[in-house]
N, C-alpha and C. Protein backbone atom coordinates (compact mmCIF):
# COMPACT_ATOMS: atom_id res chain seq x y z
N UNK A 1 -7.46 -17.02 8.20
CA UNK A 1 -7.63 -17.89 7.07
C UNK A 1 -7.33 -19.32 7.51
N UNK A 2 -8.04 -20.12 6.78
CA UNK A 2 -8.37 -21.21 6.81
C UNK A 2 -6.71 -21.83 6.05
N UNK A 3 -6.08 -23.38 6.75
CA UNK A 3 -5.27 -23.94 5.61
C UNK A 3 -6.15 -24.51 4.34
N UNK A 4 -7.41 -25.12 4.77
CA UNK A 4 -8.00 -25.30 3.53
C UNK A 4 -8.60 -24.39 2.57
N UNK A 5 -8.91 -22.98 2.79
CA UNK A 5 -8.55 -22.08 1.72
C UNK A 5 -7.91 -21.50 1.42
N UNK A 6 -6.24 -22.00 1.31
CA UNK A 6 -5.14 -21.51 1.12
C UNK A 6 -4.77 -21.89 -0.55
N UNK A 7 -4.29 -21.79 -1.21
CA UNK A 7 -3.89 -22.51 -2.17
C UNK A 7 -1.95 -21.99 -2.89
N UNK A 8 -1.43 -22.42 -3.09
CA UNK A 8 -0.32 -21.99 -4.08
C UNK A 8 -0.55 -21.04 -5.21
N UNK A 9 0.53 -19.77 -5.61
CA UNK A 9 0.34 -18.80 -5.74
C UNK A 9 -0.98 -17.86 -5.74
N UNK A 10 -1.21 -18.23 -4.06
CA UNK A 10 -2.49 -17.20 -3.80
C UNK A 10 -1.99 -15.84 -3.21
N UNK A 11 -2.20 -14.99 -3.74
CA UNK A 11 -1.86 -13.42 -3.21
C UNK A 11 -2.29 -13.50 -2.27
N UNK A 12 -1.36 -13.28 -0.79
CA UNK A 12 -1.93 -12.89 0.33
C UNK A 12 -1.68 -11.79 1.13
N UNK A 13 -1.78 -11.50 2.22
CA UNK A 13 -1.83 -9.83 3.00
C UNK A 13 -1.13 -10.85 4.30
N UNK A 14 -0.16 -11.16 4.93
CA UNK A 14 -0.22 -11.07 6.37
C UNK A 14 0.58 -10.19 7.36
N UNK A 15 0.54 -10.90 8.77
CA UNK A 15 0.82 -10.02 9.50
C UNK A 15 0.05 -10.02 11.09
N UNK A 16 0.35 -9.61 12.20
CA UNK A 16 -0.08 -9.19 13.52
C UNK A 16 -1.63 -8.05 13.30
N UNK A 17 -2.38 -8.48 13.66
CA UNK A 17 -3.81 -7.30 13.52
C UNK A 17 -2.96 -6.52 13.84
N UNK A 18 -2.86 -6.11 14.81
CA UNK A 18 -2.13 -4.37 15.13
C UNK A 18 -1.02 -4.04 14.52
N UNK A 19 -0.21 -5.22 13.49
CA UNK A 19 1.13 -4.60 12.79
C UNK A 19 1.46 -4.27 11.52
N UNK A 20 2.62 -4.70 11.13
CA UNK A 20 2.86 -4.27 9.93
C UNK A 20 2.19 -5.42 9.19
N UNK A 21 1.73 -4.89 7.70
CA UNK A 21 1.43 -5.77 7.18
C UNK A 21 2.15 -5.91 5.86
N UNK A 22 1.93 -7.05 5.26
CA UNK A 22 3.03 -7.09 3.74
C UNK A 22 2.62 -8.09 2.78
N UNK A 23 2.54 -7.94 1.84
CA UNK A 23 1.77 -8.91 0.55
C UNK A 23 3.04 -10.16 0.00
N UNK A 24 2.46 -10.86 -0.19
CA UNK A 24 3.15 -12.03 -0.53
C UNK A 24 2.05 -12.88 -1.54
N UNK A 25 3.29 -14.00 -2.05
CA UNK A 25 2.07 -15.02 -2.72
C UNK A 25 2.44 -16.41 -2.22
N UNK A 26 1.91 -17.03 -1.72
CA UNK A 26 2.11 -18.65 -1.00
C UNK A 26 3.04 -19.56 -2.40
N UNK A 27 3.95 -20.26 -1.49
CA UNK A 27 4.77 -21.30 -2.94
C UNK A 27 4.37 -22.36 -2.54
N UNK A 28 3.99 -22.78 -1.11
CA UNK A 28 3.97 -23.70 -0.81
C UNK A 28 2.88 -24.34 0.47
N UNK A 29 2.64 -25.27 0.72
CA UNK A 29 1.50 -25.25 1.66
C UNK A 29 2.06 -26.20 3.05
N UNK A 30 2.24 -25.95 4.48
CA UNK A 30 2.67 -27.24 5.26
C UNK A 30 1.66 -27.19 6.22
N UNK A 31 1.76 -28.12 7.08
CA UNK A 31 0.97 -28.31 8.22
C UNK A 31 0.22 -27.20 8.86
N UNK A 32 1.18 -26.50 9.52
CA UNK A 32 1.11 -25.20 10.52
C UNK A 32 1.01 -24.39 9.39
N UNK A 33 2.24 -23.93 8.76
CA UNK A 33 2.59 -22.61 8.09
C UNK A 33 2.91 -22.59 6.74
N UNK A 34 2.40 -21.87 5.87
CA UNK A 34 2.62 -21.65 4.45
C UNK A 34 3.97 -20.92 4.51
N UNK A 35 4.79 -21.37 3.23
CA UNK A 35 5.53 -20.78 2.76
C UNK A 35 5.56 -19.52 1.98
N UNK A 36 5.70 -18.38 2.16
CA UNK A 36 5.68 -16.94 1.72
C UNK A 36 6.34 -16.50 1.50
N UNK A 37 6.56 -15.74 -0.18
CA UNK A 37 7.39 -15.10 -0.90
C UNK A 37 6.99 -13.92 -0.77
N UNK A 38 7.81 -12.63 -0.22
CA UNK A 38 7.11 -11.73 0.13
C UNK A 38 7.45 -10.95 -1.62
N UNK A 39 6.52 -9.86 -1.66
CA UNK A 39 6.57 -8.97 -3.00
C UNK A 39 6.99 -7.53 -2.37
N UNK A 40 7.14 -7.63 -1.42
CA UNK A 40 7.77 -6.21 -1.49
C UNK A 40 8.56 -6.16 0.22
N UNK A 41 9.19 -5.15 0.61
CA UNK A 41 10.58 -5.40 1.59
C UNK A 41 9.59 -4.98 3.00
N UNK A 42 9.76 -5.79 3.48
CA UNK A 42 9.22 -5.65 4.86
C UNK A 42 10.56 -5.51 6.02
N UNK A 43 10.26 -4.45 6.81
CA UNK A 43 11.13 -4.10 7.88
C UNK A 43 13.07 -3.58 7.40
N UNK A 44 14.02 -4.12 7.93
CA UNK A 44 15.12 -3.68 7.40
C UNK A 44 16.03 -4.82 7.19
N UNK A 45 15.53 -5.83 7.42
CA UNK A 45 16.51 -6.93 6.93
C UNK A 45 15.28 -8.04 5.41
N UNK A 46 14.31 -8.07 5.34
CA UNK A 46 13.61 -8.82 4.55
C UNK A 46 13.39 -8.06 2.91
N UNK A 47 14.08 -8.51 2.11
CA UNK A 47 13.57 -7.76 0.91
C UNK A 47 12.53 -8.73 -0.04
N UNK A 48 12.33 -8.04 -1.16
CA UNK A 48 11.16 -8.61 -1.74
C UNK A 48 12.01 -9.62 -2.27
N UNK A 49 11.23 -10.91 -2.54
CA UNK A 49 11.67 -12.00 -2.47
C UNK A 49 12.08 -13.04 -1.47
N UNK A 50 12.05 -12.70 -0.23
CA UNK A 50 12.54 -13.72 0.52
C UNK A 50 11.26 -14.38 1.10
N UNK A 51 11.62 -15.54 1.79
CA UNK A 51 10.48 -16.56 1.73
C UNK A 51 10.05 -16.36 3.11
N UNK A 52 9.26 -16.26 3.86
CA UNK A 52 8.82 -16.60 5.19
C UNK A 52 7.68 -17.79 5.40
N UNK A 53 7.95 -18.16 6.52
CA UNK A 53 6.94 -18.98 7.12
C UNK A 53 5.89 -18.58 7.71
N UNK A 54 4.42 -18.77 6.92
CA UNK A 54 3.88 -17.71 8.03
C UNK A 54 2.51 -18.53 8.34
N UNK A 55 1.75 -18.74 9.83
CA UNK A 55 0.58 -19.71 10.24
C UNK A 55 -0.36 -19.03 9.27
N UNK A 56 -1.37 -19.89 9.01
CA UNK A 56 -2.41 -19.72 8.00
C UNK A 56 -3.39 -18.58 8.89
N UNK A 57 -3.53 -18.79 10.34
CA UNK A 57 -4.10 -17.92 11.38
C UNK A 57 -3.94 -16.33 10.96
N UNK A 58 -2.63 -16.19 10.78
CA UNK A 58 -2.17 -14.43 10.27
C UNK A 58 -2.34 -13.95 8.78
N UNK A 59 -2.44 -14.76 7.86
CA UNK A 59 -2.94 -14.16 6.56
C UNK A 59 -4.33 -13.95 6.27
N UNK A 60 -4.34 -13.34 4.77
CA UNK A 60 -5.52 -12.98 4.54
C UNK A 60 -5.40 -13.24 2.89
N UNK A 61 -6.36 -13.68 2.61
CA UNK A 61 -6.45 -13.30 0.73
C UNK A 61 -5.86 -11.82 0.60
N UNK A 62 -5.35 -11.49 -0.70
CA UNK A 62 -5.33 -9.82 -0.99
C UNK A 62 -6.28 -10.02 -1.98
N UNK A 63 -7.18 -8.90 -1.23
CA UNK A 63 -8.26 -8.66 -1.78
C UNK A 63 -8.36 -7.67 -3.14
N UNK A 64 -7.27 -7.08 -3.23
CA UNK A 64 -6.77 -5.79 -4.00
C UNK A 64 -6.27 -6.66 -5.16
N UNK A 65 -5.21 -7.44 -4.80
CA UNK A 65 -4.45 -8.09 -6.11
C UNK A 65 -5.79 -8.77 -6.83
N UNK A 66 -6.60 -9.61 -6.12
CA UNK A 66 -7.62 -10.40 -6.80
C UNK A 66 -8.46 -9.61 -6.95
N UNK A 67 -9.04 -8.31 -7.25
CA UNK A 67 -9.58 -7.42 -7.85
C UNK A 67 -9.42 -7.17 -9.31
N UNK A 68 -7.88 -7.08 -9.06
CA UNK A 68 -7.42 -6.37 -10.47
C UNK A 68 -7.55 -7.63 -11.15
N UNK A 69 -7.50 -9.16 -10.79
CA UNK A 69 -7.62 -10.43 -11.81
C UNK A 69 -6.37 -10.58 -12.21
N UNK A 70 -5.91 -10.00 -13.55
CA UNK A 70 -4.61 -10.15 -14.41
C UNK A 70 -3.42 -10.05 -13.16
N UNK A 71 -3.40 -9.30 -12.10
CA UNK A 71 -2.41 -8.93 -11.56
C UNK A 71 -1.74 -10.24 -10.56
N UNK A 72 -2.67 -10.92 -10.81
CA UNK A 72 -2.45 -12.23 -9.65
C UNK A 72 -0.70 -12.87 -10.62
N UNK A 73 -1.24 -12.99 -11.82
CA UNK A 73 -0.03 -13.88 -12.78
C UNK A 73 0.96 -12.97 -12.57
N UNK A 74 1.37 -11.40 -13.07
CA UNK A 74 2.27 -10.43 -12.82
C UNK A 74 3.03 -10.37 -11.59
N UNK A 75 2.30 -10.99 -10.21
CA UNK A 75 2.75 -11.15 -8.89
C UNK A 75 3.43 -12.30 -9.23
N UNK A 76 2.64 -13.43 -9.81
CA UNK A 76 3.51 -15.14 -9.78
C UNK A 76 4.77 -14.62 -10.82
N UNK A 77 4.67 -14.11 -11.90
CA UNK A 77 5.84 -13.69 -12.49
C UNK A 77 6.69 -13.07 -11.65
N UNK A 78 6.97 -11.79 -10.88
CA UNK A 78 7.70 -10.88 -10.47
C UNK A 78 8.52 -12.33 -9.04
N UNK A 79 7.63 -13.02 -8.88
CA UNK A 79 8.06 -13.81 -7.78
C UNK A 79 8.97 -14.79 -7.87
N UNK A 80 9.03 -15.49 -9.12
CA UNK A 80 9.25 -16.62 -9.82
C UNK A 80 10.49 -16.03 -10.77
N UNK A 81 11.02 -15.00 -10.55
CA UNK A 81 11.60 -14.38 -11.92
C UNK A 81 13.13 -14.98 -12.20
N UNK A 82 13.93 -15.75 -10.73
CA UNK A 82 14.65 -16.35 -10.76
C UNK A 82 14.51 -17.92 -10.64
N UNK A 83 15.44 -18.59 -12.12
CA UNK A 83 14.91 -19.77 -12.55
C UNK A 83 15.17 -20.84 -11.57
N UNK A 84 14.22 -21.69 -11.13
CA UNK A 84 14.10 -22.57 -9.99
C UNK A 84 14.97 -23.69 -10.96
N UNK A 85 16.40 -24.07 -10.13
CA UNK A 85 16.83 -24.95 -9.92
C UNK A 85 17.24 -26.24 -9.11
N UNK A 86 16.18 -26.96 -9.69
CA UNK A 86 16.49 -28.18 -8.10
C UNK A 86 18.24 -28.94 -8.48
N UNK A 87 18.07 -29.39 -7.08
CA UNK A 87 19.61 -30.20 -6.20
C UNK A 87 19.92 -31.27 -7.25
N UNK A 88 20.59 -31.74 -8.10
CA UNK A 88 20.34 -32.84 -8.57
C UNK A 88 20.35 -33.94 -7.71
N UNK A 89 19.78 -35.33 -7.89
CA UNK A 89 19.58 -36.53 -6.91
C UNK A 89 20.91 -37.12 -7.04
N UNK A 90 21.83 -36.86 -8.07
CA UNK A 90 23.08 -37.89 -7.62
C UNK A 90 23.87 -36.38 -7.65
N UNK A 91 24.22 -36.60 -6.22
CA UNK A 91 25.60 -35.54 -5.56
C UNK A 91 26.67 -36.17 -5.11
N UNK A 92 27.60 -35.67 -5.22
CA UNK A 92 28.80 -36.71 -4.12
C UNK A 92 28.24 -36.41 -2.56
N UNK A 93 28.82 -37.35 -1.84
CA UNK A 93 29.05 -37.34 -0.58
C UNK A 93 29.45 -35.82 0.21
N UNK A 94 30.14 -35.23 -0.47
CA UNK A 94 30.56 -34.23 0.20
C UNK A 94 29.35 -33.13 -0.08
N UNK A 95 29.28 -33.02 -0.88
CA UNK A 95 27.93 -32.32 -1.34
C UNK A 95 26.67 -32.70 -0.68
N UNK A 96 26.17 -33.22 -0.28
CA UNK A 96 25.01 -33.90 0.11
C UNK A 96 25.69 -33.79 1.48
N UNK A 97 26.56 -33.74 2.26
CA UNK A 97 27.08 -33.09 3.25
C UNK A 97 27.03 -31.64 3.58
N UNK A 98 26.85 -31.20 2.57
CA UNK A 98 26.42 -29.39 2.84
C UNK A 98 25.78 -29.06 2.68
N UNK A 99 24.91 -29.92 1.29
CA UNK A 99 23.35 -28.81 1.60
C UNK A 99 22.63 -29.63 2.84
N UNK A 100 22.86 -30.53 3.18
CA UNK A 100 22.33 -30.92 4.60
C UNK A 100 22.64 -29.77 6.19
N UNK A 101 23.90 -29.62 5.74
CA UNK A 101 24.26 -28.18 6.52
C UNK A 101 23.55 -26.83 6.21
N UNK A 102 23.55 -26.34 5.02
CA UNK A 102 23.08 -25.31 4.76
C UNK A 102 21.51 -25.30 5.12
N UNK A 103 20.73 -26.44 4.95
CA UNK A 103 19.71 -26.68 5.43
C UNK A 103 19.36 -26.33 7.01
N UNK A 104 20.16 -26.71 7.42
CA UNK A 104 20.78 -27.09 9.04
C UNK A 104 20.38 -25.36 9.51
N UNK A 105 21.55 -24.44 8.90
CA UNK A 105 21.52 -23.01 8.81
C UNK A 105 20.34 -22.54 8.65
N UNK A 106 19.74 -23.05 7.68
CA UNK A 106 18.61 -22.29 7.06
C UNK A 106 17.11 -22.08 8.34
N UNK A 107 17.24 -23.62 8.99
CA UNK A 107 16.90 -23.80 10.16
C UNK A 107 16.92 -22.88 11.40
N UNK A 108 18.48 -22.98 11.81
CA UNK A 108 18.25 -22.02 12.82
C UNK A 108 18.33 -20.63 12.31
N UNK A 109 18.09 -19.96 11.24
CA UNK A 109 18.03 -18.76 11.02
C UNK A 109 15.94 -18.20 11.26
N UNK A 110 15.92 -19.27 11.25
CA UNK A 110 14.09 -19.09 11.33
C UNK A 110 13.73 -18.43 12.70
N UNK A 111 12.86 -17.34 12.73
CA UNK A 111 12.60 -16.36 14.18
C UNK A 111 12.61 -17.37 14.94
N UNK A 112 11.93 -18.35 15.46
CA UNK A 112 12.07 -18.68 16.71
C UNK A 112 12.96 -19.63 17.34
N UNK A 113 13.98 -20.39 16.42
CA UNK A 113 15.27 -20.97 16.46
C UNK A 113 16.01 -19.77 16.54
N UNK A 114 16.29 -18.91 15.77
CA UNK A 114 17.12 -17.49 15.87
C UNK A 114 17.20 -16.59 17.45
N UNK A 115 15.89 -16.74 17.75
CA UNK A 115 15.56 -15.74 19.33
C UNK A 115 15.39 -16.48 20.40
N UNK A 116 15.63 -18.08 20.31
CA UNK A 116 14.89 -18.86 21.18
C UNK A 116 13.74 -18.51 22.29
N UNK A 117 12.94 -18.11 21.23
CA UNK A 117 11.31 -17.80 21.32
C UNK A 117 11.35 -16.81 22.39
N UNK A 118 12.22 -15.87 21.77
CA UNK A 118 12.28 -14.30 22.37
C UNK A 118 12.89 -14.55 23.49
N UNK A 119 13.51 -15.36 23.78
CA UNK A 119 14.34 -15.83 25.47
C UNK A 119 15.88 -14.96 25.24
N UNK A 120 16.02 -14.39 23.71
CA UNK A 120 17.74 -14.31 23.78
C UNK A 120 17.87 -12.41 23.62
N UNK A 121 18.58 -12.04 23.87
CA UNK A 121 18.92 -10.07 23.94
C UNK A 121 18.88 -9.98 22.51
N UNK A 122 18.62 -8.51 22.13
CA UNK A 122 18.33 -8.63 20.76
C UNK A 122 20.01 -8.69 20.14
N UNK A 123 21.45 -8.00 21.10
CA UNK A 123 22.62 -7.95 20.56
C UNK A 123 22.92 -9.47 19.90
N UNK A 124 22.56 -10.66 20.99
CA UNK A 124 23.32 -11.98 20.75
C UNK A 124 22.46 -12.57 19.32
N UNK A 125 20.97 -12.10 19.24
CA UNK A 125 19.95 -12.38 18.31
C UNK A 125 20.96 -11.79 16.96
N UNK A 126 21.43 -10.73 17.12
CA UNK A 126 22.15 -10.04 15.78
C UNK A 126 23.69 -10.51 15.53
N UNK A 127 24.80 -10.96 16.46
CA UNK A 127 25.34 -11.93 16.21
C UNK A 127 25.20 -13.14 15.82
N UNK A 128 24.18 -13.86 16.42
CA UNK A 128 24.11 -14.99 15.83
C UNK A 128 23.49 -15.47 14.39
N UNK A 129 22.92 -14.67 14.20
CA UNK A 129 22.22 -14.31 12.80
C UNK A 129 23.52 -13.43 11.69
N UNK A 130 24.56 -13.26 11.94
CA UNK A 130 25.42 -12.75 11.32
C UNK A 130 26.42 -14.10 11.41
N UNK A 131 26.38 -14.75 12.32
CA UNK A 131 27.26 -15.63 11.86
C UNK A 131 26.84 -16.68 11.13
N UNK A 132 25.51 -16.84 11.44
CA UNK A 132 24.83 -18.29 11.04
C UNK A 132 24.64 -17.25 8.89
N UNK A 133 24.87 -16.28 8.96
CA UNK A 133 24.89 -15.78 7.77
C UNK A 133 26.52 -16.27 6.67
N UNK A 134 27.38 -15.34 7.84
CA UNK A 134 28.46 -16.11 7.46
C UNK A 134 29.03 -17.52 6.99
N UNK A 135 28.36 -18.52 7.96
CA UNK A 135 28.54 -19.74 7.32
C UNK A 135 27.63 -20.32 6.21
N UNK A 136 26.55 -19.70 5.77
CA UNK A 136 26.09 -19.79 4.43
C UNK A 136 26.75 -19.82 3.53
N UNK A 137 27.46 -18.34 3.34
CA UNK A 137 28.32 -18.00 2.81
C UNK A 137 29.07 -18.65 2.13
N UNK A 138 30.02 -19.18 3.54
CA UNK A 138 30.77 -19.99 3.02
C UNK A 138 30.36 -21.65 2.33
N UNK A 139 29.33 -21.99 3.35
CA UNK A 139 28.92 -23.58 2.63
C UNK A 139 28.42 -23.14 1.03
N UNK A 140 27.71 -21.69 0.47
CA UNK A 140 27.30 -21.69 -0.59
C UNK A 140 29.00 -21.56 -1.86
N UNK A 141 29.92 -21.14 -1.25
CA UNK A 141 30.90 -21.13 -2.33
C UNK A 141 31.70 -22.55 -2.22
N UNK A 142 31.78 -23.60 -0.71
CA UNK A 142 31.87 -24.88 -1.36
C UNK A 142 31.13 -25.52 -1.85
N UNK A 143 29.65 -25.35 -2.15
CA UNK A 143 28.86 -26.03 -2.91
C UNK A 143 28.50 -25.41 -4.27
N UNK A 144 29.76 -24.43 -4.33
CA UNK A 144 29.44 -23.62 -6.12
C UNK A 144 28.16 -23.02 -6.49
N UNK A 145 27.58 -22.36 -5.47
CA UNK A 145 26.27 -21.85 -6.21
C UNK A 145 25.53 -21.82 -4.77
N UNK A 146 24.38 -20.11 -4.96
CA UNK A 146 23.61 -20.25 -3.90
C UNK A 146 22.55 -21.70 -3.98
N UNK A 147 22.17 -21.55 -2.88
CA UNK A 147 20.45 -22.87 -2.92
C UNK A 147 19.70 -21.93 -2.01
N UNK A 148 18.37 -22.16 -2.41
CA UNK A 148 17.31 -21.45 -1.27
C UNK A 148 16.97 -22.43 -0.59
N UNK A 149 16.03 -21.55 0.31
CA UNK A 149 15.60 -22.66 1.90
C UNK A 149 15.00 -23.52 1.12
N UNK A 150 13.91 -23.75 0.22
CA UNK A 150 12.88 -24.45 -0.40
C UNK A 150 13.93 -25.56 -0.96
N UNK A 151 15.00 -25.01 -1.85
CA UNK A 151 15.68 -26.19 -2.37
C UNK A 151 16.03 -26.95 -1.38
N UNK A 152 16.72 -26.28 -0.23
CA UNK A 152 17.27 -26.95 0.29
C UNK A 152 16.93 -28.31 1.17
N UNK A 153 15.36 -27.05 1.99
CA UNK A 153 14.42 -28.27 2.61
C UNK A 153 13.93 -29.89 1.46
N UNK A 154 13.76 -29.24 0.35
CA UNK A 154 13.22 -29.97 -0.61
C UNK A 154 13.85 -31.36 -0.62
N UNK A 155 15.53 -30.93 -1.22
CA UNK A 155 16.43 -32.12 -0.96
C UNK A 155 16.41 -32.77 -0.17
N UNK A 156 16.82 -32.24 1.12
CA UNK A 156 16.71 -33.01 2.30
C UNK A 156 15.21 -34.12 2.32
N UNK A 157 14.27 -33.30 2.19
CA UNK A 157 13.45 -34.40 2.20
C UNK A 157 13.01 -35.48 1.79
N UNK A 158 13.71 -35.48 0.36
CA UNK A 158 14.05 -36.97 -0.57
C UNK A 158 15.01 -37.22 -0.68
N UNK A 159 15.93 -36.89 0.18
CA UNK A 159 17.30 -37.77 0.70
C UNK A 159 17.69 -37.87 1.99
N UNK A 160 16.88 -38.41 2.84
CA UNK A 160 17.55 -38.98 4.46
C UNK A 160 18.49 -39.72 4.23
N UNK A 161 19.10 -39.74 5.17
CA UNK A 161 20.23 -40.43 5.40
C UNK A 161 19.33 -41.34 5.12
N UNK A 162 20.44 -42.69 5.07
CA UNK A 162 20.29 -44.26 5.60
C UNK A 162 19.66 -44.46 6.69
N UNK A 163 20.35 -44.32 8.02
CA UNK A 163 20.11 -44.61 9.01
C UNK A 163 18.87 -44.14 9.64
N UNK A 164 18.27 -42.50 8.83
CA UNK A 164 16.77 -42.15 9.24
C UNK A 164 15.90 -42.40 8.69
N UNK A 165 15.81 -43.53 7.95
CA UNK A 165 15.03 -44.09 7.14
C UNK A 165 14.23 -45.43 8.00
N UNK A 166 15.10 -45.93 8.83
CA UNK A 166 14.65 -46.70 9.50
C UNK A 166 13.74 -46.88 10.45
């Protein structure tokens, strides 16, 4: 698939030709890779709901969901079912100090920051992904409340620092 026939909440199918495959609906559209809410649990750590990044190269329309018509909205519902709260723009300092971190996290938890592009053993891959879990954790109970990657990237991106503005 094409990025230009991609669109926001489009039901899609991706995945490796020879692998697993798993339905999702796009939230979001970037350069390289759409943002993907998956609808149902792929493998043993991804459940339905979590977001992946995935190149426009590996998806596909679902051809099945856009069959049925009505079922496309029932997917954007089931996906959407927890109420999107953005960052507010005035945070303290300290705050705007962590979701910049949690962001940070959210970062290297992504496959190929996580495996350094399959260079790392899968044991240190599963520590480090347990710790970089752990400190979520914790940045999400000093910042009173989970944030998702989307919020988080979101913020960040209409609040650079000062100095990266320049």
């Amino acid at each position: 698939m094409r990025k230009e026939d991609c669109r926001t909440n489009m039901p899609v199918v991706f995945g490796r030709p020879n692998g697993e495959k798993t339905r999702g609906v796009v939230i979001k559209l970037n350069p390289k890779k759409a943002k993907v809410k998956i609808t149902e649990d792929r493998g043993r750590r991804s459940e339905a709901g979590a977001v992946w990044g995935v190149p426009y190269s590996m998806m596909e329309p679902d051809g099945e969901m856009q069959a049925r018509g009505d079922a496309v909205d029932e997917v954007v519902k089931f996906v959407n079912t927890k109420p999107y709260e953005p960052i507010p723009n005035i945070i303290s300092p300290i705050d705007a100090h962590i979701v910049r971190a949690i962001s940070q996290c959210y970062l290297e938890l992504s496959p190929e920051n996580l495996t350094c592009d399959g260079e790392l053993p899968p044991a240190l891959v599963r520590r480090k992904r347990a710790e970089l879990e752990r400190k979520l954790k914790g940045l999400f109970a000093a910042f009173g409340r989970e944030v998702d990657e989307l919020q988080a990237y979101e913020w960040c991106d209409t609040h650079q620092p000062l100095e990266a503005r320049v």
